[in-house]
N, C-alpha and C. Protein backbone atom coordinates (compact mmCIF):
# COMPACT_ATOMS: atom_id res chain seq x y z
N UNK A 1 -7.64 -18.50 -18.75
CA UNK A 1 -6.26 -18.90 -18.76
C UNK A 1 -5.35 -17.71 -19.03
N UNK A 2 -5.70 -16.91 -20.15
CA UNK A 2 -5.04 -15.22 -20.29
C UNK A 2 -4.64 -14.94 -18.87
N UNK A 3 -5.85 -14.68 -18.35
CA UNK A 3 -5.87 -14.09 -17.45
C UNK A 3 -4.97 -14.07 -15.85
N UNK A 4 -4.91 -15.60 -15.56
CA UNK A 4 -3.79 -15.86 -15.09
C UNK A 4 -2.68 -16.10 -15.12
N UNK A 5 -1.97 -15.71 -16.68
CA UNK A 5 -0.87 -15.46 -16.93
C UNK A 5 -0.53 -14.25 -16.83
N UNK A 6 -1.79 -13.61 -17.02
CA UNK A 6 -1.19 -11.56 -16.90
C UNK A 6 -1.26 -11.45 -15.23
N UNK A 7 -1.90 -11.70 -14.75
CA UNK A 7 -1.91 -11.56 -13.15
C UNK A 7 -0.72 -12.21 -12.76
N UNK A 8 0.17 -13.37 -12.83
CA UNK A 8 1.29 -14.01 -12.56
C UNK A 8 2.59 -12.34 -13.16
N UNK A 9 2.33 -12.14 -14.08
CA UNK A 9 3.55 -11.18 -14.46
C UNK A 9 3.19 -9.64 -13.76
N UNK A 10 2.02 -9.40 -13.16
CA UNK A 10 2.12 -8.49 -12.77
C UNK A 10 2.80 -8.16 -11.32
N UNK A 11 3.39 -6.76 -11.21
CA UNK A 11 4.13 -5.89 -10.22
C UNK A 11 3.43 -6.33 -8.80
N UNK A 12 3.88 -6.24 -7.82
CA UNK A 12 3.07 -6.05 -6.68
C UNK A 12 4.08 -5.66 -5.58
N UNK A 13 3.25 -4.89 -4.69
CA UNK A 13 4.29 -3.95 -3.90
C UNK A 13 4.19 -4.55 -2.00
N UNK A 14 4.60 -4.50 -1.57
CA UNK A 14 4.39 -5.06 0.12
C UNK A 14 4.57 -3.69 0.68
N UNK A 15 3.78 -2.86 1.43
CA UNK A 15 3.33 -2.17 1.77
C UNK A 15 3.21 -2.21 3.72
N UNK A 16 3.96 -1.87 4.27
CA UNK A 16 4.00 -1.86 5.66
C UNK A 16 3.78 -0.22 6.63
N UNK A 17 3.06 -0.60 7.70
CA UNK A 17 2.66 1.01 8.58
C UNK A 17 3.34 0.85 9.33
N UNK A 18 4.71 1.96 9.29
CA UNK A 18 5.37 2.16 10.31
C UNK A 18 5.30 2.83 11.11
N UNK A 19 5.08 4.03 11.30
CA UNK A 19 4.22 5.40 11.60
C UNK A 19 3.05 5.33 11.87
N UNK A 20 3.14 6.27 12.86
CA UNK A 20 1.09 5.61 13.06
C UNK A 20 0.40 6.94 12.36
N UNK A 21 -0.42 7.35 11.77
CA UNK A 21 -1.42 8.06 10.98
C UNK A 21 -1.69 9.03 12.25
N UNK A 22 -1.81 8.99 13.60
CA UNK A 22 -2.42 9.59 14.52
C UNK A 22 -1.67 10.89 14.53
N UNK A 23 -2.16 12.02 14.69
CA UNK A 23 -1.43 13.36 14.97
C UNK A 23 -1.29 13.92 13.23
N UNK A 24 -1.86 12.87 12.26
CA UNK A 24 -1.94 13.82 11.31
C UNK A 24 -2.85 14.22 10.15
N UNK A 25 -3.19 14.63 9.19
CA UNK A 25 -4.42 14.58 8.77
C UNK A 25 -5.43 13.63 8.87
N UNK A 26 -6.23 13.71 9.21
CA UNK A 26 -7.43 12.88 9.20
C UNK A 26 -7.59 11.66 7.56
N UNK A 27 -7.57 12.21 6.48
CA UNK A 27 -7.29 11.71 5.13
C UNK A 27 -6.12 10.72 5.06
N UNK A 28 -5.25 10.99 5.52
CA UNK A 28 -3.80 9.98 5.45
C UNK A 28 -4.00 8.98 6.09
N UNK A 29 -4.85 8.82 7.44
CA UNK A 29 -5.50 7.76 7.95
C UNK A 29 -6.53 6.96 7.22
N UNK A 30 -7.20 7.43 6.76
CA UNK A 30 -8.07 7.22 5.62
C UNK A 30 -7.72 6.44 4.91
N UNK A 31 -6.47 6.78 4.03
CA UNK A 31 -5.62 6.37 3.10
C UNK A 31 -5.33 5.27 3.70
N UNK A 32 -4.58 4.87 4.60
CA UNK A 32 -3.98 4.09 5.29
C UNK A 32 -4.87 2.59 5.09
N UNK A 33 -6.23 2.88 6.00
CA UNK A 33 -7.07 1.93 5.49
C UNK A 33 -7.35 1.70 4.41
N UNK A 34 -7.40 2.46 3.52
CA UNK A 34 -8.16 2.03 2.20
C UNK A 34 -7.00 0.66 1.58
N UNK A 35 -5.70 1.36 1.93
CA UNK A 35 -4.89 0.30 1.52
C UNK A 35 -4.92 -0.70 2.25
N UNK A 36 -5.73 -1.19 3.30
CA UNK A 36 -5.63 -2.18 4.19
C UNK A 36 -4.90 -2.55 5.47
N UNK A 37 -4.48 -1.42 5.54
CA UNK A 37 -3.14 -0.74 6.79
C UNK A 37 -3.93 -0.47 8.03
N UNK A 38 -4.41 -1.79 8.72
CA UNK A 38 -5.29 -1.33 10.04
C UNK A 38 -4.32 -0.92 11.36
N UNK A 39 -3.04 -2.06 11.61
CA UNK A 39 -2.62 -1.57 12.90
C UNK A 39 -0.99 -1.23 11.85
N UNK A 40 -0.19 -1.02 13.50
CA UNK A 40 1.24 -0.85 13.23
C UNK A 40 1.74 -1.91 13.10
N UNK A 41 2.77 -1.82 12.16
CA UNK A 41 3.82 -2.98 11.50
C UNK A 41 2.56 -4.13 10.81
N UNK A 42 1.60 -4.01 10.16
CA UNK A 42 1.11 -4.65 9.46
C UNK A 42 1.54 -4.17 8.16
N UNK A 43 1.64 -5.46 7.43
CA UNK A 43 1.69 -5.53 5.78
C UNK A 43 0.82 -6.23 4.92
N UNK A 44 0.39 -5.50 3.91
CA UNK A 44 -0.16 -5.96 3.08
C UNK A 44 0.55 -5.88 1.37
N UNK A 45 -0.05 -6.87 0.87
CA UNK A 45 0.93 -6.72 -0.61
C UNK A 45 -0.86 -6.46 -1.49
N UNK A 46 -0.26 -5.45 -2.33
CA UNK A 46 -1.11 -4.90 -3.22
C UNK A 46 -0.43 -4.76 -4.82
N UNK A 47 -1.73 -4.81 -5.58
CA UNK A 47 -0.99 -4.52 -7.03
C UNK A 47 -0.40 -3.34 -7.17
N UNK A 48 0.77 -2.98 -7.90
CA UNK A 48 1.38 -2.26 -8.83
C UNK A 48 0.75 -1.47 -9.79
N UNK A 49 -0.44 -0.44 -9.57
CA UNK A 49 -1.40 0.22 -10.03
C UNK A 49 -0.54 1.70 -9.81
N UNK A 50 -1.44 2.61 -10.85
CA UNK A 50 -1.07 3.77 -10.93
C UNK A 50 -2.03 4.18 -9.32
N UNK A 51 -2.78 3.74 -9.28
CA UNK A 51 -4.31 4.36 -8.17
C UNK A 51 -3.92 3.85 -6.61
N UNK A 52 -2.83 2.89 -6.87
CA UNK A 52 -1.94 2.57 -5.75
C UNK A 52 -0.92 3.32 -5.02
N UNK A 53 -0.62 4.02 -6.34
CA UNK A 53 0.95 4.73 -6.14
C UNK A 53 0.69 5.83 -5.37
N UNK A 54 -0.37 6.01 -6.01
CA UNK A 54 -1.19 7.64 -5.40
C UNK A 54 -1.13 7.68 -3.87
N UNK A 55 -1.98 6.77 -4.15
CA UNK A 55 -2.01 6.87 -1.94
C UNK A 55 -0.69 6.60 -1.57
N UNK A 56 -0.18 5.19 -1.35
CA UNK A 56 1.25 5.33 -1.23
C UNK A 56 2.28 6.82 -1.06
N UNK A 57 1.60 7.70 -2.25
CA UNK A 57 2.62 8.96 -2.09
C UNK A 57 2.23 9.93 -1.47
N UNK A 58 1.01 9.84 -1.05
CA UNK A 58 0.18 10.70 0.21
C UNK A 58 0.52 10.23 0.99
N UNK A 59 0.83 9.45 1.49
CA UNK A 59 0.70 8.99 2.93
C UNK A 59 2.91 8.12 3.11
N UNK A 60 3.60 8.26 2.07
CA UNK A 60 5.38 7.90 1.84
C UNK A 60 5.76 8.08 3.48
N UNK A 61 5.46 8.86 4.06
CA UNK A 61 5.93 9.13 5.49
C UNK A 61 5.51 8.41 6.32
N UNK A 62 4.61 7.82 6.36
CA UNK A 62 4.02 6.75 7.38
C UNK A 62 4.81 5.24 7.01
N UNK A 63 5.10 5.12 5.76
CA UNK A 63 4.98 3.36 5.23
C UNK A 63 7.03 3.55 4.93
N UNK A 64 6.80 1.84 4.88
CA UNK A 64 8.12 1.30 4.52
C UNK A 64 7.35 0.46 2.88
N UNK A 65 8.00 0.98 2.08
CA UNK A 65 7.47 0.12 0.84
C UNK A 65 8.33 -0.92 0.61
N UNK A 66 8.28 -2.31 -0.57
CA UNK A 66 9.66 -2.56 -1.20
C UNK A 66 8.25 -3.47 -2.41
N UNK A 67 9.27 -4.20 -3.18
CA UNK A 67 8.71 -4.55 -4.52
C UNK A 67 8.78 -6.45 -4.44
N UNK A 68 7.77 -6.71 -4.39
CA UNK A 68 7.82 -8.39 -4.14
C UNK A 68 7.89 -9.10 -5.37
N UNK A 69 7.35 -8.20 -6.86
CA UNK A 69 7.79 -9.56 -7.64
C UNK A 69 6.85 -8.65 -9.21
């Protein structure tokens, strides 16, 4: 029961590929998937993690971010 009260208050980010990964490092594509970013204009919503942010900021040039809740 904890538990789904801390998961209800937690951050989560919506995460969209606008840019396609192609033409640039090999790794940023990488990245891309790991976050679940298979084609263009797909979104996925992910937690609000420090280990999130990371990729996110490797790869800021490809994505449209915003904050769902």
């Amino acid at each position: 029961m904890a538990k789904a009260k801390a998961q209800a208050n937690e951050k989560q980010l919506k995460v969209t590929l606008v840019r396609s990964p192609i033409g640039y490092e090999k790794s940023q594509g990488e990245t891309a998937r790991a976050l679940g970013l298979r084609k263009m204009h797909a979104s996925v919503i992910v937690k609000d993690i420090p280990a999130v942010r990371g990729m996110i900021a490797k790869i800021t040039h490809l994505l449209a971010v915003e904050e769902v809740g």
